[in-house]
Protein backbone atom coordinates (compact mmCIF):
# COMPACT_ATOMS: atom_id res chain seq x y z
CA UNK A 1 115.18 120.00 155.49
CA UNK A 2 113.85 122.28 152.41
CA UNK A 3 115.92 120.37 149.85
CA UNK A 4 114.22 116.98 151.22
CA UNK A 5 110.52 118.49 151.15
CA UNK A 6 111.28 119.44 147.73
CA UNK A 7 112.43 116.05 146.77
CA UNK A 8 109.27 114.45 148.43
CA UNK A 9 107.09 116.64 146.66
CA UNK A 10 108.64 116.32 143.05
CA UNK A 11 108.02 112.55 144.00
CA UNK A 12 104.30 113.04 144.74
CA UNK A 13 104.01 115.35 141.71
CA UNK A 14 105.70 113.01 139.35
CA UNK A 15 103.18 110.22 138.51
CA UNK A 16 100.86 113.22 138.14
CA UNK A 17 102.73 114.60 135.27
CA UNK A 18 102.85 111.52 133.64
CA UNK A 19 99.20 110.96 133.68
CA UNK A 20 98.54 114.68 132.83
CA UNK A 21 100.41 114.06 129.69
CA UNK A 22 98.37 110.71 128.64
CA UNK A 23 101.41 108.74 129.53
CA UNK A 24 102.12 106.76 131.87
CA UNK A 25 105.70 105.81 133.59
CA UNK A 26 108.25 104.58 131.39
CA UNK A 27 108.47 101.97 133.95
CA UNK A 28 104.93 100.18 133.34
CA UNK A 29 104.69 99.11 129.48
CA UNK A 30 101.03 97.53 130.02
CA UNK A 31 97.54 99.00 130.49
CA UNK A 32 94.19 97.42 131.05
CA UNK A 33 91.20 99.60 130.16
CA UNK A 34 87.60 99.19 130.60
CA UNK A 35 84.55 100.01 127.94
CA UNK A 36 80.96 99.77 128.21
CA UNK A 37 80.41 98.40 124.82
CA UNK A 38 77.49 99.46 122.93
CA UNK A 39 77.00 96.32 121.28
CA UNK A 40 77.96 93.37 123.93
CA UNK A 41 75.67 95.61 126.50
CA UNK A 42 78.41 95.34 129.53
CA UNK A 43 81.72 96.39 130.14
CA UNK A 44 84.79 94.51 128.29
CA UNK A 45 88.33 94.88 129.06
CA UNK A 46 91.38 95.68 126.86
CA UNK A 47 94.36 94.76 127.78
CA UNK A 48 97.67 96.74 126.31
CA UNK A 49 101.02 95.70 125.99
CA UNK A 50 103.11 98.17 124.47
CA UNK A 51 106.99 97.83 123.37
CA UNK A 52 109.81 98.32 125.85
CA UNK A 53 110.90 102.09 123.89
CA UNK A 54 106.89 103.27 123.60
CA UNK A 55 108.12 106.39 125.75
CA UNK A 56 111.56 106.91 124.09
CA UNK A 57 110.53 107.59 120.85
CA UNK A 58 107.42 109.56 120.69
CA UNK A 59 107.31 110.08 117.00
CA UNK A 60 107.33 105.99 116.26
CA UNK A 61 104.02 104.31 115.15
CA UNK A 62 103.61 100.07 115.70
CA UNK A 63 101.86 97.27 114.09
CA UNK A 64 98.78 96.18 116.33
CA UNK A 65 98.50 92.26 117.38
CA UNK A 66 95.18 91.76 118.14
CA UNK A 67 94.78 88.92 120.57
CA UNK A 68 91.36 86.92 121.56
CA UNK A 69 90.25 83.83 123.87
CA UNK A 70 91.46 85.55 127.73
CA UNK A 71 94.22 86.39 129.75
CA UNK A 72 96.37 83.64 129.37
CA UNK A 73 96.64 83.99 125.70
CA UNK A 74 97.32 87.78 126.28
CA UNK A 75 100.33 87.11 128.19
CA UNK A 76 101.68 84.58 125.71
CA UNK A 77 101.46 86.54 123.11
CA UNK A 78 102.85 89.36 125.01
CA UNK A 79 105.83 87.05 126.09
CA UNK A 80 106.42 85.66 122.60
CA UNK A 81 106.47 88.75 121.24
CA UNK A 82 109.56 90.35 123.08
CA UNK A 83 111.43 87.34 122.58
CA UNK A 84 111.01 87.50 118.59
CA UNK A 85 111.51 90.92 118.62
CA UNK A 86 114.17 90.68 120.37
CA UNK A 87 115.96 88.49 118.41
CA UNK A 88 114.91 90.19 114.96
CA UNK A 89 112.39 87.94 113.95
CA UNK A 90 109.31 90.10 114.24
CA UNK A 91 108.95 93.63 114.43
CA UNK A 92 108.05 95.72 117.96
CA UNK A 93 103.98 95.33 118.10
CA UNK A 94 101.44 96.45 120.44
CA UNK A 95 100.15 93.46 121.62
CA UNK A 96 95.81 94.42 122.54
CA UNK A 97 94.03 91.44 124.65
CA UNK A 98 90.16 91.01 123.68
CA UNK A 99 89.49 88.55 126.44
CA UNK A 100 85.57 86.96 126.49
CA UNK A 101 84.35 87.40 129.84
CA UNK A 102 81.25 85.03 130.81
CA UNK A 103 80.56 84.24 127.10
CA UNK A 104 83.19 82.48 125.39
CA UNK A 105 81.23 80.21 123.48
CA UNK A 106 78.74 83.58 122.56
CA UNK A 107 81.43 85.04 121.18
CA UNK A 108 83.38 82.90 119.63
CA UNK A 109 80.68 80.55 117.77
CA UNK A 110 79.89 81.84 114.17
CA UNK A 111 76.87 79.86 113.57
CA UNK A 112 73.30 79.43 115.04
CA UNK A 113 73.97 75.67 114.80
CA UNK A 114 76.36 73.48 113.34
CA UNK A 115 74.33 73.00 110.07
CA UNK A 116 73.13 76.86 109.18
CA UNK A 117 75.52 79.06 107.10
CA UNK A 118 73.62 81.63 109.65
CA UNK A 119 75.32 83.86 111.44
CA UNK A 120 74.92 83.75 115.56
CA UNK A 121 74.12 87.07 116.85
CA UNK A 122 76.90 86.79 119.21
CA UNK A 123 79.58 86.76 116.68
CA UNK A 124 77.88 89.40 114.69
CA UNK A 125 77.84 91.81 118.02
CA UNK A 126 81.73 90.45 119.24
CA UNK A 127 82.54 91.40 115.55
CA UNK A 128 80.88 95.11 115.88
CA UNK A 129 82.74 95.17 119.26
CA UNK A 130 86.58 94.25 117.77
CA UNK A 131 85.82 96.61 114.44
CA UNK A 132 83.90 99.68 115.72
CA UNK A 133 84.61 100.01 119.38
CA UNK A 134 88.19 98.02 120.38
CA UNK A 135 90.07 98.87 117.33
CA UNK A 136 89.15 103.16 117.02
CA UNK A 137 89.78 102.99 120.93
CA UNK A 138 93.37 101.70 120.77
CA UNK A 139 93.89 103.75 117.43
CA UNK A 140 92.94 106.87 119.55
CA UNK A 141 94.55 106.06 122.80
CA UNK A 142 98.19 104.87 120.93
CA UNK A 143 100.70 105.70 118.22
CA UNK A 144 99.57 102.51 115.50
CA UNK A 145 100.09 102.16 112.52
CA UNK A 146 97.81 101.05 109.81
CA UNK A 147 98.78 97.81 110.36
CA UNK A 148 96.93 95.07 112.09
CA UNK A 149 97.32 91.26 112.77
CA UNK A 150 94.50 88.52 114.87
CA UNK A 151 94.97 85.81 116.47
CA UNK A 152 92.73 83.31 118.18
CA UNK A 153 93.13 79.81 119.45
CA UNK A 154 90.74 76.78 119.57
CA UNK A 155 86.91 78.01 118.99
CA UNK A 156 88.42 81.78 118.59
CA UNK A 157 90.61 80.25 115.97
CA UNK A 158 86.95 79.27 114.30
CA UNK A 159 85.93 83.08 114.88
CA UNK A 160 89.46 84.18 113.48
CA UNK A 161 88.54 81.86 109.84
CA UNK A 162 85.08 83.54 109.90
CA UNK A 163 86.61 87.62 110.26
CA UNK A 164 89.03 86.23 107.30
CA UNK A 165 85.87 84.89 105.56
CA UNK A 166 83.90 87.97 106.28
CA UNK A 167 86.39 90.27 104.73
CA UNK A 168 89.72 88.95 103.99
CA UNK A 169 91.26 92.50 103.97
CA UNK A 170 90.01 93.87 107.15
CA UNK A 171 93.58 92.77 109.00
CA UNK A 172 97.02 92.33 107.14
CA UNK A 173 97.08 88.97 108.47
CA UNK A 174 94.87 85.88 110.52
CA UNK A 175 96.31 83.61 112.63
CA UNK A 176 93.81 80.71 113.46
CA UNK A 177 95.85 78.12 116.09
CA UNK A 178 94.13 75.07 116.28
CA UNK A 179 91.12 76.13 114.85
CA UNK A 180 88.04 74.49 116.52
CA UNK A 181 86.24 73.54 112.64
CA UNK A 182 84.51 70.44 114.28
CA UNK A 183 82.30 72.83 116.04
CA UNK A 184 81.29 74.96 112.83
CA UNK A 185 81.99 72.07 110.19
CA UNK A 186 80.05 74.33 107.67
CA UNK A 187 83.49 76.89 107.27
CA UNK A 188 84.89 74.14 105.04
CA UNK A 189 81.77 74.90 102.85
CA UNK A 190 81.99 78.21 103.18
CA UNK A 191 85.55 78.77 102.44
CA UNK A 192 85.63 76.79 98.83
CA UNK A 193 82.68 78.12 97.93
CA UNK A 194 83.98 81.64 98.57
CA UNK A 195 87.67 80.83 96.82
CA UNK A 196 85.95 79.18 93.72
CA UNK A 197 83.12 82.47 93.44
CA UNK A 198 86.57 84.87 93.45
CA UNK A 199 84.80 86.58 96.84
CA UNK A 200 88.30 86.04 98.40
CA UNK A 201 91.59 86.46 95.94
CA UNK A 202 94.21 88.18 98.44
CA UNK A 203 95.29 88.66 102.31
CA UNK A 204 97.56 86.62 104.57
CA UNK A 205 95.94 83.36 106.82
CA UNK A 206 98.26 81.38 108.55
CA UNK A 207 96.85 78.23 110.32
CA UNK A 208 98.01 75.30 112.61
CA UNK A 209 96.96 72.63 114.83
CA UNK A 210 99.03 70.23 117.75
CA UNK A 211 100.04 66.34 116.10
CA UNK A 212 98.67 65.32 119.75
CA UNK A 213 95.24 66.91 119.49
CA UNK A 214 92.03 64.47 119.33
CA UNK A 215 90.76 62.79 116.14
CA UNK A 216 87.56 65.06 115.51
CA UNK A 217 89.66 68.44 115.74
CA UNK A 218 92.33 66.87 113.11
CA UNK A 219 89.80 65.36 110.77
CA UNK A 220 88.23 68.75 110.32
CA UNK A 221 91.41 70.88 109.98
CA UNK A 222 92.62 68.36 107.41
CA UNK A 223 89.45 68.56 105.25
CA UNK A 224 90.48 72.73 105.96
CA UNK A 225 93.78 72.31 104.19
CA UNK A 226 92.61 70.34 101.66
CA UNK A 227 90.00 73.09 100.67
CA UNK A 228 93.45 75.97 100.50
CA UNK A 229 95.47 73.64 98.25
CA UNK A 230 92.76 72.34 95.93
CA UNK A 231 91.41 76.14 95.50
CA UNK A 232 92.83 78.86 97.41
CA UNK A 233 94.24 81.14 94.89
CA UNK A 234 97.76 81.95 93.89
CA UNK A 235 97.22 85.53 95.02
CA UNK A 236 96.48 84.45 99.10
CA UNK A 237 99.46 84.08 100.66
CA UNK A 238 99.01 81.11 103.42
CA UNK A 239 100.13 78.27 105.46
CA UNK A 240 98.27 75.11 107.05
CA UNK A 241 100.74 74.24 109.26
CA UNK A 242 101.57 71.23 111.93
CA UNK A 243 103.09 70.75 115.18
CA UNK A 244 103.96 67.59 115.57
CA UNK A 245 104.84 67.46 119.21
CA UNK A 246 102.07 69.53 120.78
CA UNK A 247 98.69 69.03 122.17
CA UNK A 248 95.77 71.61 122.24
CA UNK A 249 96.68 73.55 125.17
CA UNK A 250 100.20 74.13 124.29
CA UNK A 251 99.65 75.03 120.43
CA UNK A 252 98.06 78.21 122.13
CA UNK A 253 101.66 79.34 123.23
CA UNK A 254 103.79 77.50 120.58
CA UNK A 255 101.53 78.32 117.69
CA UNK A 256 101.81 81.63 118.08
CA UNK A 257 105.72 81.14 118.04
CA UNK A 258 104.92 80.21 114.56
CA UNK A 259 102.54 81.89 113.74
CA UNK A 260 104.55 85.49 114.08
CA UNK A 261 107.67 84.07 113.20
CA UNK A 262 105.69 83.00 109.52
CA UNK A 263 104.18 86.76 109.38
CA UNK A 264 108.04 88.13 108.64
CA UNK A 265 109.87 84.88 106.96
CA UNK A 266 110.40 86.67 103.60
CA UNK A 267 111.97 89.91 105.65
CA UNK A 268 115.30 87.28 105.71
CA UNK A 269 117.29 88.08 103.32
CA UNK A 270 119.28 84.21 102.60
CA UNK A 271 122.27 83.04 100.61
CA UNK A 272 119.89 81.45 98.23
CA UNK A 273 117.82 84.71 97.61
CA UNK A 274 121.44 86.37 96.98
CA UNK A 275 121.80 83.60 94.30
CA UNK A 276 118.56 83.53 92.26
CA UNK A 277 117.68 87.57 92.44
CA UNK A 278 119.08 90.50 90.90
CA UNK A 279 119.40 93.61 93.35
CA UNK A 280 116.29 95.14 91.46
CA UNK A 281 114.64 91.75 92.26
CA UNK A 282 115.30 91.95 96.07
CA UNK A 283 114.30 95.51 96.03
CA UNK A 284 111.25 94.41 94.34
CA UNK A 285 110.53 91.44 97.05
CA UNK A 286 111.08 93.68 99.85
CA UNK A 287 108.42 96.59 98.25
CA UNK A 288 105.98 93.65 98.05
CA UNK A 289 106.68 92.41 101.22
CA UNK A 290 105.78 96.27 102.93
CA UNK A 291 102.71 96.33 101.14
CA UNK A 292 101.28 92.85 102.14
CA UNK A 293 102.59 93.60 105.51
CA UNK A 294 101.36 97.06 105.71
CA UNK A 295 104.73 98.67 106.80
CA UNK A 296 107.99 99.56 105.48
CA UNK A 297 110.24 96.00 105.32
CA UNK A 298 114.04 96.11 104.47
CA UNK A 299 116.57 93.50 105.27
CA UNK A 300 117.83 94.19 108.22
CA UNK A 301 121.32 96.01 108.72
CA UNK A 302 123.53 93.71 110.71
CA UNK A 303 122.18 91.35 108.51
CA UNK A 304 123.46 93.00 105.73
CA UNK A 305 127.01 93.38 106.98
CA UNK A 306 127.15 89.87 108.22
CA UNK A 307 125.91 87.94 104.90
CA UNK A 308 128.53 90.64 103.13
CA UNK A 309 131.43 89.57 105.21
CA UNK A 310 129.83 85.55 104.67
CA UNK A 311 129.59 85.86 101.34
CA UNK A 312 133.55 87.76 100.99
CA UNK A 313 135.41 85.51 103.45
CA UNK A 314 134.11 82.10 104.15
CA UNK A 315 132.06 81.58 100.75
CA UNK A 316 134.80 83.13 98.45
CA UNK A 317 131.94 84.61 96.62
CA UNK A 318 132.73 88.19 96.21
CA UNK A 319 129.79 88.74 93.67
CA UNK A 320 127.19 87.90 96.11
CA UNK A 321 128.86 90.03 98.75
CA UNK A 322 128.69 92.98 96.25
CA UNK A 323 125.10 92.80 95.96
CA UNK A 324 124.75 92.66 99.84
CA UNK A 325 126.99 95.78 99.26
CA UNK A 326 124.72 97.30 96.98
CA UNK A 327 121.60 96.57 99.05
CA UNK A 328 123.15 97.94 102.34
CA UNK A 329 123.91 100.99 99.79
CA UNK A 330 119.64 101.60 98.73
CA UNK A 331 118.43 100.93 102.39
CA UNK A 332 121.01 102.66 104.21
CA UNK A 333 122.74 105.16 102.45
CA UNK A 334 124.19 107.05 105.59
């Protein structure tokens, strides 16, 4: 009888602990906090997904994905992330929902009106919100690192081009999925004229849009990519992408497939990479890759040994192996 009160007890107690210590149960990976933000004048929530070893490993920091629009694009990007992750194509994130609540529109529209280069006054108080009140409180509350990506689909894929436009720097990378330009035509403007006036010469924007999404929505987001190739310069790393089998509503889930999955392409280290670089080369490209990033990028270490045993058996090209050999060697050399 005294060993089972003790048990029941240590049960009662235990949750306790775990909140004592500003953790919660290893169990329960997600969170969803309220604010009273200053600047929206109501209470917004933020919604926290954090990797499956967050507990384990108390000294490891994370790259923050910063998600807008509402739940539903929280939980895809939640989802999408653990299954690139888990298969080495993205590194562990903390995935942070911004949802809108009653004001999607307020938020999310940059302009007064569709012909003034004005800013509305709900974007400029939803962008106080994301830099002064979301982004300290999940830097506070969490182990991140100074690393931090956005993403926002349809008219928050607008509001995601207008942050990037704003200042280019502010996140290591913008994801804009099917960006909503026909509803703030005057970004096209806006853009070129910033590119050709050098006000924007680095960062990371990846964009794309569904082949099944209507006419106005493509016209505008083709006039977009013109704008990047005829003067985006050679220092912005981007991509205006296409889907060709996907409409608006499911380029919010399958865009953002791409969309993280184009955020670490150059981590791979490839065959043809092997063939074209010297070792000091790769080095190089992966240093480059950890600053743009904002974190520290190697190739990874099965991948290593498996493009070494590639390159020495079935490719009879033991010189290529060798470098593997040699980059396994600086990355790892325990």
């Amino acid at each position: 009888m005294q060993k089972f009160i003790i048990l029941f007890v240590t049960i009662l107690l235990w949750p306790l602990n775990a909140y004592a210590h500003d953790e919660r149960p290893s169990l329960e990976n997600d969170a969803e906090h309220i604010i009273n933000s200053a600047y929206l004048f109501e209470k917004r929530h933020i919604l926290v997904k954090l990797p499956e070893g967050y507990y384990d490993d108390t000294e490891k920091s994370y790259p923050v994905l910063y998600v807008l629009n509402n739940n539903d694009n929280f939980n895809w990007a939640s989802y999408v992330e653990d299954i690139l992750q888990e298969r080495n194509q993205v590194h562990e994130m903390i995935v942070v929902g911004l949802p809108s609540v009653n004001n999607y529109r307020g938020d999310n529209s940059p302009f007064k009106n569709n012909s003034s280069h004005e800013i509305s006054n709900g974007a400029k108080k939803f962008e106080k919100f994301i830099h002064t009140e979301a982004i300290p409180f999940v830097d506070k509350r969490y182990r991140t690192l100074n690393t931090k990506f956005i993403v926002g689909h349809s008219l928050a894929g607008l509001f995601v081009t207008h942050l990037f436009t704003q200042n280019p720097n502010e996140f290591n990378a913008y994801i804009a999925i099917s960006p909503s330009f026909h509803h703030g035509p005057q970004m096209i403007e806006i853009l070129e004229n910033q590119f050709n006036n050098d006000n924007i010469t680095n960062g990371m924007i990846y964009m794309t849009l569904g082949g099944l999404e209507h006419s106005l929505i493509q016209q505008h987001y083709k006039q977009m990519k013109e704008v990047f190739l005829r003067s985006a310069p050679d220092t912005l790393v981007w991509d205006i992408d296409w889907l060709n089998y996907t409409d608006h509503k499911v380029a919010g889930f399958s865009g953002l497939v791409s969309g993280l999955s184009w955020l670490y392409k150059d981590e791979v280290l490839t065959g043809n990479m092997l063939e074209k670089m010297t070792v000091h080369e790769l080095i190089q490209h992966y240093d480059i890759l950890s600053e743009r990033i904002g974190h520290t990028i190697k190739p990874r270490y099965q991948r290593l040994k498996g493009i070494h045993r590639f390159m020495m058996g079935r490719m009879g090209k033991p010189e290529l192996g060798e470098k593997a050999l040699q980059l396994t060697d600086h990355y790892y050399p325990n």
